[in-house]
Protein backbone atom coordinates (compact mmCIF):
# COMPACT_ATOMS: atom_id res chain seq x y z
CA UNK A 1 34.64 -38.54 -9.34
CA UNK A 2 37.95 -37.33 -9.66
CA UNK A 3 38.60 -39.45 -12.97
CA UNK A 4 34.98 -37.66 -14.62
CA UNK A 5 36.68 -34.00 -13.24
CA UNK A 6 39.97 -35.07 -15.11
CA UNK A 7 38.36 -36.39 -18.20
CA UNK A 8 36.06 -32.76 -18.28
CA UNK A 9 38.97 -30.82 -17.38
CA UNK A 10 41.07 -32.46 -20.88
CA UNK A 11 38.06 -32.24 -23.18
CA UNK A 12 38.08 -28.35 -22.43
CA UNK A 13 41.55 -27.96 -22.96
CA UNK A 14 41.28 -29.62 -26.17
CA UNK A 15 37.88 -27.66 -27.10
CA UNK A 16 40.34 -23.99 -26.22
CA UNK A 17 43.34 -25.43 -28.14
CA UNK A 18 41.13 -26.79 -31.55
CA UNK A 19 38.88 -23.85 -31.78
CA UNK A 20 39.19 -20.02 -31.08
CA UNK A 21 37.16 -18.07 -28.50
CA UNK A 22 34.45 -16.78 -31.39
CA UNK A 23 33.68 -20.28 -32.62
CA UNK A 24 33.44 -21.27 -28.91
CA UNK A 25 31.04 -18.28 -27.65
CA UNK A 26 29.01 -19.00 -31.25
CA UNK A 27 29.02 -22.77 -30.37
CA UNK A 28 27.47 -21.73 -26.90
CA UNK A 29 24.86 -19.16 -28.55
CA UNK A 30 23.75 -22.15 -31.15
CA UNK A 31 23.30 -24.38 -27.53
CA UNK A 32 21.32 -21.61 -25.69
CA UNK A 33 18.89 -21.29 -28.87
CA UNK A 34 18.53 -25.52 -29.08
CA UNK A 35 17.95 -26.15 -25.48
CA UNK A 36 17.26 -24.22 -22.20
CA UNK A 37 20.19 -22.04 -20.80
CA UNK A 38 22.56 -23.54 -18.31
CA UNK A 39 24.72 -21.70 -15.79
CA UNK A 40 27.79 -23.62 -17.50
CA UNK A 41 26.43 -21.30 -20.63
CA UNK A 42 26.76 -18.36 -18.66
CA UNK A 43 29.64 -18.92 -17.09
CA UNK A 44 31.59 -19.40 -20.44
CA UNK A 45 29.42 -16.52 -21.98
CA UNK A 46 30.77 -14.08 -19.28
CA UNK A 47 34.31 -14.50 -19.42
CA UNK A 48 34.77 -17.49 -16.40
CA UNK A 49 32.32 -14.84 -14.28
CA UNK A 50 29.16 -16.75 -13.23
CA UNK A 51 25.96 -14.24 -13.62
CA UNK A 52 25.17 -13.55 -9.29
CA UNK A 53 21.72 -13.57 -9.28
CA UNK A 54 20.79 -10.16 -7.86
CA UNK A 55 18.21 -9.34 -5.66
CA UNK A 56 15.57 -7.30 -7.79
CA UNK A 57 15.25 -3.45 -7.23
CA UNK A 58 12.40 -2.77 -5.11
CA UNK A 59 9.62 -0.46 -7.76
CA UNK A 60 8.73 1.63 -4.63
CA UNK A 61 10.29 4.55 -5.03
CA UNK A 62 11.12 6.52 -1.55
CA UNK A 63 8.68 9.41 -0.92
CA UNK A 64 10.31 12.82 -0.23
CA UNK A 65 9.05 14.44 3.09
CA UNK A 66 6.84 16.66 1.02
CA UNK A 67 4.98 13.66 -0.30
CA UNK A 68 4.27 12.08 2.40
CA UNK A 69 0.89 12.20 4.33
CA UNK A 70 0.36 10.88 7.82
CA UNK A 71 -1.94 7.70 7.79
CA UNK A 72 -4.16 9.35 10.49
CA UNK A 73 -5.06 12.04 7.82
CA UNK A 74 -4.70 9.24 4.85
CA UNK A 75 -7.47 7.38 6.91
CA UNK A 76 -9.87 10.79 6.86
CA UNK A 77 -10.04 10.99 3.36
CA UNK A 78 -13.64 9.03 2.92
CA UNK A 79 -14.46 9.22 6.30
CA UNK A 80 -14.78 13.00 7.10
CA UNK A 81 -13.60 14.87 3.48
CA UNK A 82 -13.54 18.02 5.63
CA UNK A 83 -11.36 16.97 8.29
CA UNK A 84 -9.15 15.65 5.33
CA UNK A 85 -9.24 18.99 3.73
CA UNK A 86 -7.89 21.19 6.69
CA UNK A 87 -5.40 18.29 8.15
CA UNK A 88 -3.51 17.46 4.35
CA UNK A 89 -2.86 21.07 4.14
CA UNK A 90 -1.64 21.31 7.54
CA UNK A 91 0.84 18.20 7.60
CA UNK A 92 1.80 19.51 3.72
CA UNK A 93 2.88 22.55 5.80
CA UNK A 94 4.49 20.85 8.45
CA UNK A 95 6.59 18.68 5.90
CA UNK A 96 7.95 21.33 3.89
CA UNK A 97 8.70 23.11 6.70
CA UNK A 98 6.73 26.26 6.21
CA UNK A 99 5.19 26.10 9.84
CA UNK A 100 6.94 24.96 12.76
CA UNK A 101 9.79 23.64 11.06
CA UNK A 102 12.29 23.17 14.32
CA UNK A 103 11.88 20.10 15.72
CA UNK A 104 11.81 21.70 18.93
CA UNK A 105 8.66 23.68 17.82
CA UNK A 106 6.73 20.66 16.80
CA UNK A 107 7.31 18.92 20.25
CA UNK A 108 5.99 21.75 21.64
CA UNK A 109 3.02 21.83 19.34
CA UNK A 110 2.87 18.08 20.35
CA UNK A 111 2.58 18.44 23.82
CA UNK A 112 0.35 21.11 23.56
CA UNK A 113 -2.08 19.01 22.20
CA UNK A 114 -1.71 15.93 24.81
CA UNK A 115 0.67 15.97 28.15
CA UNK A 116 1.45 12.27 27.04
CA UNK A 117 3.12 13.20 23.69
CA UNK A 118 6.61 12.31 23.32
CA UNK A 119 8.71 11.46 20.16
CA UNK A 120 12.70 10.27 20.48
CA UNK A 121 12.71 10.01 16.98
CA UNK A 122 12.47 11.88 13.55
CA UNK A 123 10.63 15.21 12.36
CA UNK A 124 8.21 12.46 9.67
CA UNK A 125 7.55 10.35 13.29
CA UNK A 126 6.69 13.98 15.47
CA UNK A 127 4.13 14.97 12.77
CA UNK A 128 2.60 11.56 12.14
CA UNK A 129 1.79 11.79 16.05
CA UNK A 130 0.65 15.03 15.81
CA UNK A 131 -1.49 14.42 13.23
CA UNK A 132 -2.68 11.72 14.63
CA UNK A 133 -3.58 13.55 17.69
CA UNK A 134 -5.46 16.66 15.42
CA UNK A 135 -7.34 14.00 13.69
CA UNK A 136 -9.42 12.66 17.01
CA UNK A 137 -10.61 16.42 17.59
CA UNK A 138 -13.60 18.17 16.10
CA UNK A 139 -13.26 19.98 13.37
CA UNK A 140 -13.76 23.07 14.69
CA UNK A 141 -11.26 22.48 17.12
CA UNK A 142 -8.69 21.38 14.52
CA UNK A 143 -9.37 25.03 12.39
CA UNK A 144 -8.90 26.59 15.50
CA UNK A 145 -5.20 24.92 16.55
CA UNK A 146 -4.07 25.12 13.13
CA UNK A 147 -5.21 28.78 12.58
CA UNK A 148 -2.98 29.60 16.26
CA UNK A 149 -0.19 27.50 14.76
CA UNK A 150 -0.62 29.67 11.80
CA UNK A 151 -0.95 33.03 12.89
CA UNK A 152 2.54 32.23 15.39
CA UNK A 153 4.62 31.62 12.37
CA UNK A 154 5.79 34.36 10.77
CA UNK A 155 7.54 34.25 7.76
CA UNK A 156 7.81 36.52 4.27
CA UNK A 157 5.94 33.81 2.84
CA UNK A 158 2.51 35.00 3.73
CA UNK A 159 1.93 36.44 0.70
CA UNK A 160 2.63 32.96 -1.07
CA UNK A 161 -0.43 32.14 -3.22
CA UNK A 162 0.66 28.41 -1.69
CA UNK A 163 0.16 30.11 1.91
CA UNK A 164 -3.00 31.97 1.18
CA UNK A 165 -5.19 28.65 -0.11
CA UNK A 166 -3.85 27.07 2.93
CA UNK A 167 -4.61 29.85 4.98
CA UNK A 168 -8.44 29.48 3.61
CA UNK A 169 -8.63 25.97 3.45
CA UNK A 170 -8.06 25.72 6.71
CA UNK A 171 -9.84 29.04 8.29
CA UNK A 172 -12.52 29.19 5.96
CA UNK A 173 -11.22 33.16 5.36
CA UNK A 174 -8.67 34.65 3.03
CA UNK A 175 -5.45 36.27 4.97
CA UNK A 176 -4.58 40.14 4.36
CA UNK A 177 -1.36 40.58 2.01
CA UNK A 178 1.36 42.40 3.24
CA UNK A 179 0.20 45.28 1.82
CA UNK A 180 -3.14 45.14 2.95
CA UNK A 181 -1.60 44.61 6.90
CA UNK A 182 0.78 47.34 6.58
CA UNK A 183 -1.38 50.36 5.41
CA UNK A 184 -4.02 49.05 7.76
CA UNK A 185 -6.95 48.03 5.58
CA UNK A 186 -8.41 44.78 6.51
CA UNK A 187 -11.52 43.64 5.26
């Protein structure tokens, strides 16, 4: 074995001495295109660095916490279209932030909902349970908690035309402006 390592190792010295390193990489092109592609190909092709076969990318790109839906309100979308209606806007709220956005507030809101609700983990895993817990209610329950949830936050943002379809997908009525609440008229 040693002798065939020996006899290799002289033929390559004498191929780097005879020939210069363009006639030797054109040499290894006119071998890749007559017959299939060897590592030994790409190890001389790449300077003496043999090609590490990397692990492919993963295509799934990583959803932002604004893209995200809870499976529990994924799983309502055929099933009960209103339910699915009232609960996506409600977890895109809870997401983004714009209601309850302190963690401390959603565990609350949490175990509100059920005594047995408990989360150790992150924000995404608090609202998945909560949503979770929303979506095994009625519907007219589930307007009714959101619309409390709703009228305890209260933020400049009312007046959002983002807040406002929210506000009526999920009440089934249109929310005063600022405007309108200040000078008193409320239809």
């Amino acid at each position: 074995m040693k002798d065939r390592v020996s006899l290799l190792a002289s033929r390559i010295a004498e191929i780097e001495h005879g020939f210069s390193e363009r006639e030797i990489r054109e040499a290894i092109t006119l071998l890749k295109r007559k017959r299939s592609h060897s590592s030994v190909q790409a190890f001389l092709l790449h300077n003496g660095n043999m090609p590490r076969n990397k692990k492919p990318r993963s295509s799934r790109k990583r959803k932002s916490i604004e893209e995200g839906r809870s499976k529990a309100v994924l799983d309502l979308e055929l099933k009960d279209p209103e339910k699915y209606a009232v609960l996506s806007e409600f977890d895109t709220l809870l997401r983004k932030g714009t209601v309850l956005h302190e963690v401390v507030e959603l565990k609350k809101f949490g175990k509100s909902l059920s005594k047995t609700f408990s989360t150790k983990s992150s924000r995404r895993e608090a609202i998945s349970k909560v949503m979770k817990l929303l979506s095994e209610k009625p519907l007219s329950e589930i307007r009714q908690i959101v619309a409390n949830a709703l009228s305890a936050h209260r933020s400049d943002d009312r007046d959002s035309d983002y807040y406002k379809l929210a506000q009526f997908i999920i009440t089934g009525k249109t929310s005063p402006s600022q405007d309108e609440r200040e000078s008193g008229i409320v239809s």
